[in-house]
Protein backbone atom coordinates (compact mmCIF):
# COMPACT_ATOMS: atom_id res chain seq x y z
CA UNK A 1 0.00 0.00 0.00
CA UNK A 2 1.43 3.67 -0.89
CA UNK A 3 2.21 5.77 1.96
CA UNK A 4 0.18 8.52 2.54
CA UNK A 5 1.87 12.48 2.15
CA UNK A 6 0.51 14.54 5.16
CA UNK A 7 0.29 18.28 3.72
CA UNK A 8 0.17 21.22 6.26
CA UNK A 9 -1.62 24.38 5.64
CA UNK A 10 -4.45 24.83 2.87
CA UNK A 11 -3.56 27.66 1.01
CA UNK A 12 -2.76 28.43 -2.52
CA UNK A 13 0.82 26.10 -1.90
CA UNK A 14 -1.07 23.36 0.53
CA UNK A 15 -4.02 22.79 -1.83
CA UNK A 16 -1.84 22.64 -5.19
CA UNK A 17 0.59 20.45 -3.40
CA UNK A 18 -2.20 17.85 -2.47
CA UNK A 19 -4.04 17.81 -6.36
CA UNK A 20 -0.84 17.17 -7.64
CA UNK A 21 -0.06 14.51 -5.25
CA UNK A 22 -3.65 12.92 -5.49
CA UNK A 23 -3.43 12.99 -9.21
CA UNK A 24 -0.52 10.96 -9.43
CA UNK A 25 -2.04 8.67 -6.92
CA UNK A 26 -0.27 9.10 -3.87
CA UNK A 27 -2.79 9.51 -0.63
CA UNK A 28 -3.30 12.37 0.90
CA UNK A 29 -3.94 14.07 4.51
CA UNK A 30 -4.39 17.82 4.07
CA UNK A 31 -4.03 19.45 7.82
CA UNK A 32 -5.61 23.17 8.14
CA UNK A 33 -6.32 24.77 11.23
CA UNK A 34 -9.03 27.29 9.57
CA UNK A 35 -11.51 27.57 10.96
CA UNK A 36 -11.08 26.31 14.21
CA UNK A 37 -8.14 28.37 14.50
CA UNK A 38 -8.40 31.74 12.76
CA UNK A 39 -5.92 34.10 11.49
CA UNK A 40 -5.58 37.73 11.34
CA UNK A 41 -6.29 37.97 7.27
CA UNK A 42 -8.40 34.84 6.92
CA UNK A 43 -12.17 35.48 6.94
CA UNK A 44 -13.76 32.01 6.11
CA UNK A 45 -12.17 28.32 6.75
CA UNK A 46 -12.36 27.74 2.65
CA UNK A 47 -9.05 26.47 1.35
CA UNK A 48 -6.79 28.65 -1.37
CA UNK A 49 -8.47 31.92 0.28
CA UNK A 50 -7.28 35.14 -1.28
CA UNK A 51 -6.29 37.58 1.45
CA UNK A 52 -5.26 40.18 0.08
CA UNK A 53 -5.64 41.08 -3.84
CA UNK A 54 -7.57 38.99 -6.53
CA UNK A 55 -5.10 39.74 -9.41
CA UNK A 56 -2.91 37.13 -10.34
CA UNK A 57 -1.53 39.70 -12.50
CA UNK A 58 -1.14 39.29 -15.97
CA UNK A 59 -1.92 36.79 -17.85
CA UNK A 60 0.34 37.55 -21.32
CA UNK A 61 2.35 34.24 -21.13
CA UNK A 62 4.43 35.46 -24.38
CA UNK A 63 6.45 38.81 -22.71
CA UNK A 64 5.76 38.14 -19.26
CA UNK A 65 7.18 36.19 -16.51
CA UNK A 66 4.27 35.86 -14.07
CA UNK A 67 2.17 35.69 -17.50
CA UNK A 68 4.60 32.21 -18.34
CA UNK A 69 4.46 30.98 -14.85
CA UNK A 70 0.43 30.83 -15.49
CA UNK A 71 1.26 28.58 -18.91
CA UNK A 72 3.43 26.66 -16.87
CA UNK A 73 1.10 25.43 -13.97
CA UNK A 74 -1.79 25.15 -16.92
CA UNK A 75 0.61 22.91 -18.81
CA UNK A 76 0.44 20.82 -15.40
CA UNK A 77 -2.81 20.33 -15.09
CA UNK A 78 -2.73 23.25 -12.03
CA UNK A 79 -5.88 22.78 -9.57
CA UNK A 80 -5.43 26.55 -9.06
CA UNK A 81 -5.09 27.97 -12.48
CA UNK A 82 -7.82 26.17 -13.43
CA UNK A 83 -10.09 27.68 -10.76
CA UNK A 84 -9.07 30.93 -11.54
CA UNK A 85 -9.90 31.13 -14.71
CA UNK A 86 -13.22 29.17 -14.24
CA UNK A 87 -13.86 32.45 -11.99
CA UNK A 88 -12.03 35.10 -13.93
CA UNK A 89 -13.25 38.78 -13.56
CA UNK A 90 -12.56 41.19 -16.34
CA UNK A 91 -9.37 42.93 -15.41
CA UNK A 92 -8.11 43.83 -18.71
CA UNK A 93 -4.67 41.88 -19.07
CA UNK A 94 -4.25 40.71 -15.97
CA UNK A 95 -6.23 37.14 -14.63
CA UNK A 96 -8.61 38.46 -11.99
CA UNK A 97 -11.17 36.22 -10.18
CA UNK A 98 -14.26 36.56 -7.88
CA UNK A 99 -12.49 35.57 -4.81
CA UNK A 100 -15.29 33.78 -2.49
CA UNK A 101 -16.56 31.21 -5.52
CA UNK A 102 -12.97 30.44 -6.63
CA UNK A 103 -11.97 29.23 -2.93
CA UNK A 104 -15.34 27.29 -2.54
CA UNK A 105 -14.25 25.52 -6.04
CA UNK A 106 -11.02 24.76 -4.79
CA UNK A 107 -12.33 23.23 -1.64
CA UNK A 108 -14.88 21.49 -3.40
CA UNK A 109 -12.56 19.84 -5.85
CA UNK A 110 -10.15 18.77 -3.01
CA UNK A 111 -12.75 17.72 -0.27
CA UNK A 112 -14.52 15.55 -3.59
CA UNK A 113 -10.97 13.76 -4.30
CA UNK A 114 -11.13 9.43 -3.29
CA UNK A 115 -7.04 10.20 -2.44
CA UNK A 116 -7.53 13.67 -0.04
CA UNK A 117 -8.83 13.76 3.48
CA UNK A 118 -8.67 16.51 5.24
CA UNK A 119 -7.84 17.39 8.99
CA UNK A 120 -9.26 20.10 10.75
CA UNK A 121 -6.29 21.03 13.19
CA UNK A 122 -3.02 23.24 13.98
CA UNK A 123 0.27 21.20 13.73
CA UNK A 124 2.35 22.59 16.74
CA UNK A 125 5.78 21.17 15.97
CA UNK A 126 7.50 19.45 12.64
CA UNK A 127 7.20 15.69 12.37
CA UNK A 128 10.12 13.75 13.42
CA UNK A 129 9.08 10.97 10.31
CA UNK A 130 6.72 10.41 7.89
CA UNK A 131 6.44 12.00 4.42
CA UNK A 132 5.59 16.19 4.95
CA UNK A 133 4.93 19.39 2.79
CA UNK A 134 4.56 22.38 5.05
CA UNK A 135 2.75 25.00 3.43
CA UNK A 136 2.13 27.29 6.18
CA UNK A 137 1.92 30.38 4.15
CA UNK A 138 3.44 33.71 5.75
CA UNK A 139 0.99 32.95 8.33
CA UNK A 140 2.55 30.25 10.06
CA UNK A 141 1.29 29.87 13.48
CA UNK A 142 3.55 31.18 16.11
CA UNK A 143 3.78 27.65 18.05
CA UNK A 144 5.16 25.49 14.26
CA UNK A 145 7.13 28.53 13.81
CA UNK A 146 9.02 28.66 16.85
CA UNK A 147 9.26 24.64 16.25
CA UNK A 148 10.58 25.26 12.92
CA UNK A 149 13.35 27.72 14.46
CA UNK A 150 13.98 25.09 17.40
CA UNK A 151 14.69 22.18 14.46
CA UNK A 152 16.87 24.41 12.34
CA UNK A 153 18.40 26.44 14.89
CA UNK A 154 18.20 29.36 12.49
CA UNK A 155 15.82 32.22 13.29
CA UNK A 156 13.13 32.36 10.40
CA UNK A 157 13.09 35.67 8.71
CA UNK A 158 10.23 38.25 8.67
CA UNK A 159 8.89 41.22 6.71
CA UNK A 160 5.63 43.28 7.35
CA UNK A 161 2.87 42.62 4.60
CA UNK A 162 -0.36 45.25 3.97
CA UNK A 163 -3.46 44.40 2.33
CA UNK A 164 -5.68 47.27 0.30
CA UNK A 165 -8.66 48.39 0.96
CA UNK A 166 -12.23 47.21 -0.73
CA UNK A 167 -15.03 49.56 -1.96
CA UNK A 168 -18.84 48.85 -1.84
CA UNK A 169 -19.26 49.93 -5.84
CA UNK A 170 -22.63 51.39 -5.31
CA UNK A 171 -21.06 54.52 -3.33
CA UNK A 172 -18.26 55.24 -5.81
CA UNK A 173 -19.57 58.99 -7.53
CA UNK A 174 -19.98 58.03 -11.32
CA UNK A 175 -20.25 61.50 -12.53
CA UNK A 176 -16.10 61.94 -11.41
CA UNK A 177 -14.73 58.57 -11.86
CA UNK A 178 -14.78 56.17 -15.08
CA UNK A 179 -14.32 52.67 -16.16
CA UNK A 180 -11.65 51.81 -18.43
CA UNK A 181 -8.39 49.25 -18.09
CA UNK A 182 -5.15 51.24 -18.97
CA UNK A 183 -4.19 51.31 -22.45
CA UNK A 184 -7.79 50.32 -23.06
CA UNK A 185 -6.27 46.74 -22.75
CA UNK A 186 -8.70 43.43 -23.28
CA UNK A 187 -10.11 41.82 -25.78
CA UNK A 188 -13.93 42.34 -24.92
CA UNK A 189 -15.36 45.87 -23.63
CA UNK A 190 -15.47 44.26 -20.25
CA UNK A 191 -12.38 44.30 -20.34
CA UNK A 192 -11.45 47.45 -21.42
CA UNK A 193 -13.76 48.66 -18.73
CA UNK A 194 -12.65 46.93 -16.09
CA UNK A 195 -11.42 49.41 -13.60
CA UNK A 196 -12.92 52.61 -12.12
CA UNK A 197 -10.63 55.25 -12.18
CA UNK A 198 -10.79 58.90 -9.66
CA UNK A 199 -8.88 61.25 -11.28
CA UNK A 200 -6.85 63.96 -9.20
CA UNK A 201 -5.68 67.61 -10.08
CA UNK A 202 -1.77 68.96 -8.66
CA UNK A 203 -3.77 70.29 -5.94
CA UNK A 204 -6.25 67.48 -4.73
CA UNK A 205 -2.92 65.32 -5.33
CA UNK A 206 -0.86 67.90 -3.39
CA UNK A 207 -3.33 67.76 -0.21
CA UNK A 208 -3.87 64.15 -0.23
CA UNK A 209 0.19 63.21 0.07
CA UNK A 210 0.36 65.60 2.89
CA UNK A 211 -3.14 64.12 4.57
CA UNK A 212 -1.45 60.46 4.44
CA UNK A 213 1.99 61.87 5.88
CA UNK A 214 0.52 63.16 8.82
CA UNK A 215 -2.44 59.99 9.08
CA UNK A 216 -2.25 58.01 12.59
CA UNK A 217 -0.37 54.70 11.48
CA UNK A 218 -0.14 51.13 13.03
CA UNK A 219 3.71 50.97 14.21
CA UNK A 220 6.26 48.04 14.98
CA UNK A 221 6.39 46.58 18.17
CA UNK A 222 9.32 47.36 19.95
CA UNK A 223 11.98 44.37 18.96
CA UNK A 224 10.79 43.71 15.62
CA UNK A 225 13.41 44.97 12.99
CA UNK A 226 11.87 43.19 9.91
CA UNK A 227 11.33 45.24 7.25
CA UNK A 228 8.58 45.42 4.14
CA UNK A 229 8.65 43.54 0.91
CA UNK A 230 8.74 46.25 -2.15
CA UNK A 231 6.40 44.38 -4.18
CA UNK A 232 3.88 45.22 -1.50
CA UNK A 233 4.75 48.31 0.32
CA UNK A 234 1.99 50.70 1.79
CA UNK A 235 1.31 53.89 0.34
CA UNK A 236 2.46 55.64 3.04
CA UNK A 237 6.61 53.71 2.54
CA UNK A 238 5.92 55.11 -0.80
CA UNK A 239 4.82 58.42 0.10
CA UNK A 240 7.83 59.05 2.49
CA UNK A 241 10.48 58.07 -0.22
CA UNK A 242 9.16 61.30 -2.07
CA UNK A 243 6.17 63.00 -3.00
CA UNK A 244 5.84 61.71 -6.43
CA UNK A 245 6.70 58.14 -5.62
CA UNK A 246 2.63 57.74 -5.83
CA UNK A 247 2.30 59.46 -9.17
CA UNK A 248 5.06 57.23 -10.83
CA UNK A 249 3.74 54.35 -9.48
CA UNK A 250 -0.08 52.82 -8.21
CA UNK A 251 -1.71 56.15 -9.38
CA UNK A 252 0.16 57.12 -12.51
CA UNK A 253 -2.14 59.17 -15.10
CA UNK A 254 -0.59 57.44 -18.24
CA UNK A 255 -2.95 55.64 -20.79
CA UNK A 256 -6.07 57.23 -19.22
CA UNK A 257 -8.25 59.48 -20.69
CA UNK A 258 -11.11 61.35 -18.50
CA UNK A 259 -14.87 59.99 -20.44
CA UNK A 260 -16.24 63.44 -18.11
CA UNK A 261 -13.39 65.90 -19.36
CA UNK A 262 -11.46 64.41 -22.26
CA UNK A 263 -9.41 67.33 -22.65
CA UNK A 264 -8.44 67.37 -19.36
CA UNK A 265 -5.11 65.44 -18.33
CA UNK A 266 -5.28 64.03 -14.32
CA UNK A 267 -2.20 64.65 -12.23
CA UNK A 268 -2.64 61.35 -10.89
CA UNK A 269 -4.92 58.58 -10.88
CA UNK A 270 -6.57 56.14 -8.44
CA UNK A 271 -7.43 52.68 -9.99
CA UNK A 272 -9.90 50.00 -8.38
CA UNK A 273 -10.46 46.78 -9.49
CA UNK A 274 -13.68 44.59 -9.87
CA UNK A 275 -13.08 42.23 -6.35
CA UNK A 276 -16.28 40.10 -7.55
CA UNK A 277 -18.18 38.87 -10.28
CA UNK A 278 -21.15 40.92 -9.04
CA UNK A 279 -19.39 43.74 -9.75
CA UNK A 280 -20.81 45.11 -5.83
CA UNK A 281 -17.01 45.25 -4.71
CA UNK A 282 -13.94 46.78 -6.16
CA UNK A 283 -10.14 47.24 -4.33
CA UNK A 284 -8.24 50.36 -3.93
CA UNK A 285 -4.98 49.04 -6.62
CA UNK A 286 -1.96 49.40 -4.35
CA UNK A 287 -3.28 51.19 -1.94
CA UNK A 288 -1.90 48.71 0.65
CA UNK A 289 -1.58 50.68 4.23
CA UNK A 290 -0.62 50.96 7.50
CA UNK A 291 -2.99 53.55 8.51
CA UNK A 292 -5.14 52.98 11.31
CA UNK A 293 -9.23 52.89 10.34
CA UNK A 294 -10.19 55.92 11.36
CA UNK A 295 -7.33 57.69 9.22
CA UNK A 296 -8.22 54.93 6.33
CA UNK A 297 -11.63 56.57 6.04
CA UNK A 298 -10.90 60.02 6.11
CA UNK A 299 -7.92 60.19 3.66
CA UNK A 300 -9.23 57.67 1.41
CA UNK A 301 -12.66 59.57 1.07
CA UNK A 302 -10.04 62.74 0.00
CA UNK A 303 -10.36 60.50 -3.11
CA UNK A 304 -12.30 62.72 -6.05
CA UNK A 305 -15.36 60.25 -6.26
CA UNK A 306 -14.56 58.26 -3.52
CA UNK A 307 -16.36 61.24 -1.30
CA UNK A 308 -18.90 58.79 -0.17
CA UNK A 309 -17.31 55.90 -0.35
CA UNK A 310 -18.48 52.90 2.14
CA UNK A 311 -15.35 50.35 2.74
CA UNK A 312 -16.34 46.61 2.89
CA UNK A 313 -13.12 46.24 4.05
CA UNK A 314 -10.13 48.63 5.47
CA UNK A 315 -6.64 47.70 4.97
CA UNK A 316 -4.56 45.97 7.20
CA UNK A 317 -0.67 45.65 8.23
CA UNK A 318 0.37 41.86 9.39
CA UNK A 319 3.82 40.22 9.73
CA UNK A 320 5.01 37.64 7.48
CA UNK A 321 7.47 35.01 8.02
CA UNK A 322 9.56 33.12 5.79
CA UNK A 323 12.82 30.67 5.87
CA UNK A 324 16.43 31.36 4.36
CA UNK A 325 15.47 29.25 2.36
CA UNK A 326 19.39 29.19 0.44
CA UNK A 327 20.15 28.20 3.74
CA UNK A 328 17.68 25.52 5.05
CA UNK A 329 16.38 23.69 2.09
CA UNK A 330 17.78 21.29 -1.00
CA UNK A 331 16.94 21.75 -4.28
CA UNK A 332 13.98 19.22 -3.92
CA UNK A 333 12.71 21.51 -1.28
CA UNK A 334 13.39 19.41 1.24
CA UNK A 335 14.91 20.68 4.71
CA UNK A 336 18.45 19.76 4.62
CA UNK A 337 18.14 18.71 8.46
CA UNK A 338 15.00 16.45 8.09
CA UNK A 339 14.63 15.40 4.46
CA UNK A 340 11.33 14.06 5.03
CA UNK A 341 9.80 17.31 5.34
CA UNK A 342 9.89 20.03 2.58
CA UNK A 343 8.46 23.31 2.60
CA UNK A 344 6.48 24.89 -0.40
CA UNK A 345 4.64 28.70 -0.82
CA UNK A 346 5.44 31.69 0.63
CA UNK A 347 7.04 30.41 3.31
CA UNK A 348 9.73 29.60 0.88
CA UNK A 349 10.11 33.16 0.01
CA UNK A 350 8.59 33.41 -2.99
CA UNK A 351 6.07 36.44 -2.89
CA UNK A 352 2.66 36.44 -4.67
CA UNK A 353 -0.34 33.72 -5.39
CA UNK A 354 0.90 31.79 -8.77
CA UNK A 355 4.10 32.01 -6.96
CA UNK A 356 3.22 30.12 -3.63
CA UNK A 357 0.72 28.04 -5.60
CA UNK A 358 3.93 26.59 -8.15
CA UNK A 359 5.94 26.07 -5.27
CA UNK A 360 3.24 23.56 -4.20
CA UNK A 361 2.66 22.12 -7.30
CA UNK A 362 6.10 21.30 -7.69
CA UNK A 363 6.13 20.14 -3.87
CA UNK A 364 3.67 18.12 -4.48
CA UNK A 365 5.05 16.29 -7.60
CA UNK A 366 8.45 15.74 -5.97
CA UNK A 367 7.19 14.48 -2.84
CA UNK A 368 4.91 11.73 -4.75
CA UNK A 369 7.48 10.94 -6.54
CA UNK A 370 10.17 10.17 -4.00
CA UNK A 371 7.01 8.17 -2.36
CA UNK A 372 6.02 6.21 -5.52
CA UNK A 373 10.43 5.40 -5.83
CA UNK A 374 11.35 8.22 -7.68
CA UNK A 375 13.48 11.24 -8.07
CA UNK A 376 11.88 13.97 -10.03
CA UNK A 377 14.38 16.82 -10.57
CA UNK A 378 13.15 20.78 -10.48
CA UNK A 379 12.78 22.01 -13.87
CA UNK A 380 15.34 23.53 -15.67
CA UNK A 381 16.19 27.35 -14.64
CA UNK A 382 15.37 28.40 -18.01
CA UNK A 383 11.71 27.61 -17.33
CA UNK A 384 9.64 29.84 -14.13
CA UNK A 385 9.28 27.44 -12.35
CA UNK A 386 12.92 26.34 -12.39
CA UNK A 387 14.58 29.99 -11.97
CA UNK A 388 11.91 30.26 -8.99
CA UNK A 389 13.42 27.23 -6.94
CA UNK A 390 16.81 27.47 -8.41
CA UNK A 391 16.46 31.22 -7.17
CA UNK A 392 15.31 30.29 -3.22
CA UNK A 393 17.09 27.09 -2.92
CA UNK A 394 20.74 28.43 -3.49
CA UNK A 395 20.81 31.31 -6.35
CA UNK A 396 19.75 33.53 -4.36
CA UNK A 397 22.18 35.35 -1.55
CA UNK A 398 21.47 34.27 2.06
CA UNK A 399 22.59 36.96 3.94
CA UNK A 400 20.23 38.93 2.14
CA UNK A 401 17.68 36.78 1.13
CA UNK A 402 13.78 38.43 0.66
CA UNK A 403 10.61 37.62 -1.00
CA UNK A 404 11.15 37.35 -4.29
CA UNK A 405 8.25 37.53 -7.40
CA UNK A 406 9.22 35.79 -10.45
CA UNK A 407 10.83 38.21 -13.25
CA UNK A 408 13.17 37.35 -15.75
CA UNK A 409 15.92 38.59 -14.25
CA UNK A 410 15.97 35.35 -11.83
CA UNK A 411 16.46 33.21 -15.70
CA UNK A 412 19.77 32.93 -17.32
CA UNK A 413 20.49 35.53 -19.87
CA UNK A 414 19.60 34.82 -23.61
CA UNK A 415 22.22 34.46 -25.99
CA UNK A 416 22.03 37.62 -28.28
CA UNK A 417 23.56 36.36 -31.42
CA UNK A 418 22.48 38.54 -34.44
CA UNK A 419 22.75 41.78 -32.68
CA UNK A 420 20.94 43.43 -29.85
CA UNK A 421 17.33 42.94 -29.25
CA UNK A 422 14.74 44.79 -28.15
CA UNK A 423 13.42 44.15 -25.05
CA UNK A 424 9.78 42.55 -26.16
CA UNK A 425 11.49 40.43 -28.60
CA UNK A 426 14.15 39.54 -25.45
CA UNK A 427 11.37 39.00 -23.59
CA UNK A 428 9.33 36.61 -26.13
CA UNK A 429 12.48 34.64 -26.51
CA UNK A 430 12.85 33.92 -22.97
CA UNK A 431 9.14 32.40 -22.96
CA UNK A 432 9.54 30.67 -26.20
CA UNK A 433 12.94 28.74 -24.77
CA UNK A 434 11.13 28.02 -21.54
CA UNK A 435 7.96 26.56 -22.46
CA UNK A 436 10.09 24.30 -25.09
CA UNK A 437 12.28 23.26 -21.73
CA UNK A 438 9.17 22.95 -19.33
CA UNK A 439 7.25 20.50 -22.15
CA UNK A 440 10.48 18.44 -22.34
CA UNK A 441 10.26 18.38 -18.65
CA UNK A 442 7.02 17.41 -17.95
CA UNK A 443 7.78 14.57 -20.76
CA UNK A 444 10.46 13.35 -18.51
């Protein structure tokens, strides 16, 4: 009889880890503490539960590397990908998706598997033996992680993460903002409609920077030193690194045009995104913060059309943690000091949902692998997934390992015989070579 794989944590790593594994017929006990234990970003006990944004950014898998990591986990027959784009949004480019019905699909799928049985409860230390995936997430309960830092004698890193803020779509003032994507990107009109967008003059721009300087903010705790991951920084980080940090970044005017005042060109814009399919909710786009709620409301409502605005959620700071990984764990993902145990997600240090969600899938194939008598290598580094674990597993510096997304600077440079090339043909060329290398590897 095949020995089962106990999987830890139910998130976007934890439930691709255990459809992978089931699929290639290897039991399965999937362990998550939600509900009975709660967290401070989790609102229901549904597995692969988006937290914070529902972008998995774009979805161009032919000049993008997040775009190719998507073709990659489709290629595998992804549990995840294929949710989310059962449940896609319109979002222009980017693969958005109603958050609440793509988490009940997930569960449903896993809960419905003959190989997956789940276990409501919170592991408090690592196994000593048996066959293990943690996938924790950056939520790791405090009693595994101090566990974790007991086994390894290594104390886990941390960074502070902030979530955005979500906007009942009824009270968002029509007559000032608009709907259209940037660029007018997307193939159908819903598309190309797909955000709502407040425009700002020097002025209004001028008066809200100073407004979120001076806002009340949630502060460290005395003895923590970690700092924030730049893929994710609060508005107010932003703010304080200059005044037009904003402007060149989550509220940049470019490839907007006002449907009110055509002629008119913003200073800056806010952006929010549809957050369901009902089209009733829509995030703040980067407008991650620190601020506390009271401050949230007032600044945020400083917002031309956003006046009125009733929040169905305020945004939220929370602390992450995540291994040196270069340090602690072989390139099969397995922790050097107990190789029965690997570790997949964000508590890898990768940062972002297709991210955390191909660390489990390739978790998840490993460890069924090595269970079924077989060593499965990590894909080649020219592929995402390959520059992703090559990157946290020993590319990547440990003294000064963070959270990394996947770009193509993590993939070994293209040879540019024939001359120089421009960057979208560089870019198409590193997507053509790695889906040839990731098709040869799931042939293996």
């Amino acid at each position: 009889m095949t020995r089962s794989l106990h999987i830890v944590g139910a998130g976007m790593a934890g439930s691709e880890a255990a459809w992978q594994a089931a699929e290639m017929g290897v039991p399965v006990v999937l362990h998550e503490m939600r509900p009975r234990v709660g967290t401070f970003a989790h609102r229901t006990g549904q597995f692969a539960e988006m937290v914070c944004s529902n972008s998995f950014r774009s979805d161009d898998d032919e000049r993008n590397a997040v775009g190719l990591l998507h073709w990659e986990m489709r290629a595998a027959r992804g549990l995840i990908m294929e949710m989310a784009s059962a449940h896609r949004l319109p979002a222009g480019g980017a693969l958005a998706v109603d958050r609440d019905p793509f988490a009940e699909s997930v569960t449903a799928r896993l809960r419905a598997h003959p190989l997956i049985s789940v276990v409501e409860e919170e592991l408090a230390e690592l196994p000593s033996d048996g066959d293990w995936i943690i996938a924790t997430g950056p939520l790791t309960s405090s009693s595994l992680a101090e566990s974790i830092r007991a086994v390894t004698g290594a104390q886990s890193l941390a960074f502070f993460d902030a979530i955005a803020p979500i906007v009942y779509a009824e009270s968002i003032d029509m007559s000032v903002a608009w709907r259209q994507s940037r660029y007018d990107k997307g193939e159908t009109e819903d598309e190309r409609t797909a955000y709502i967008n407040c425009p700002m003059t020097r002025d209004q721009y001028e008066a809200f920077i100073d407004a979120l300087l001076a806002a009340e903010k949630t502060e460290f705790h005395e003895g923590e030193t970690a700092g924030y991951f730049d893929g994710c920084l609060p508005i107010e980080v932003m703010a304080e690194r200059g005044r037009e940090t904003l402007r060149h970044g989550p509220m940049k005017p470019v490839g907007l045009t006002n449907a009110h005042k055509p002629q008119d060109k913003a200073h800056a814009v806010v952006q929010l995104r549809r957050d369901n399919k009902l089209g009733t909710l829509y995030n703040i786009v980067g407008f991650q913060t620190k601020m506390k709620y009271g401050a949230q409301t007032s600044v945020f409502r400083m917002i031309p059309g956003l006046e009125n605005a009733s929040f169905a959620r305020l945004g939220g700071i929370h602390r992450n943690t995540f291994l040196n990984s270069p340090t602690l764990l072989d390139d099969r993902m397995r922790l050097k000091l107990r190789r029965n145990i690997r570790f997949a997600g964000q508590v890898t240090g990768v940062e972002g949902y297709v991210e955390s969600a191909a660390m489990g899938l390739l978790a998840g194939r490993m460890a069924a692998a090595e269970i079924l008598g077989r060593d499965l290598p990590p894909p080649p580094p020219e592929t995402a997934m390959g520059a992703l674990i090559t990157h946290i597993t020993g590319g990547a510096e440990a003294k000064t390992f963070q959270p990394m997304n996947v770009n193509f600077g993590l993939f070994p440079p293209i040879d540019a015989k024939g001359g120089r090339r421009g960057r979208k043909d560089r870019y198409k060329a590193y997507t053509d070579r790695a889906k040839a290398a990731f098709t040869e590897w799931l042939a293996a």
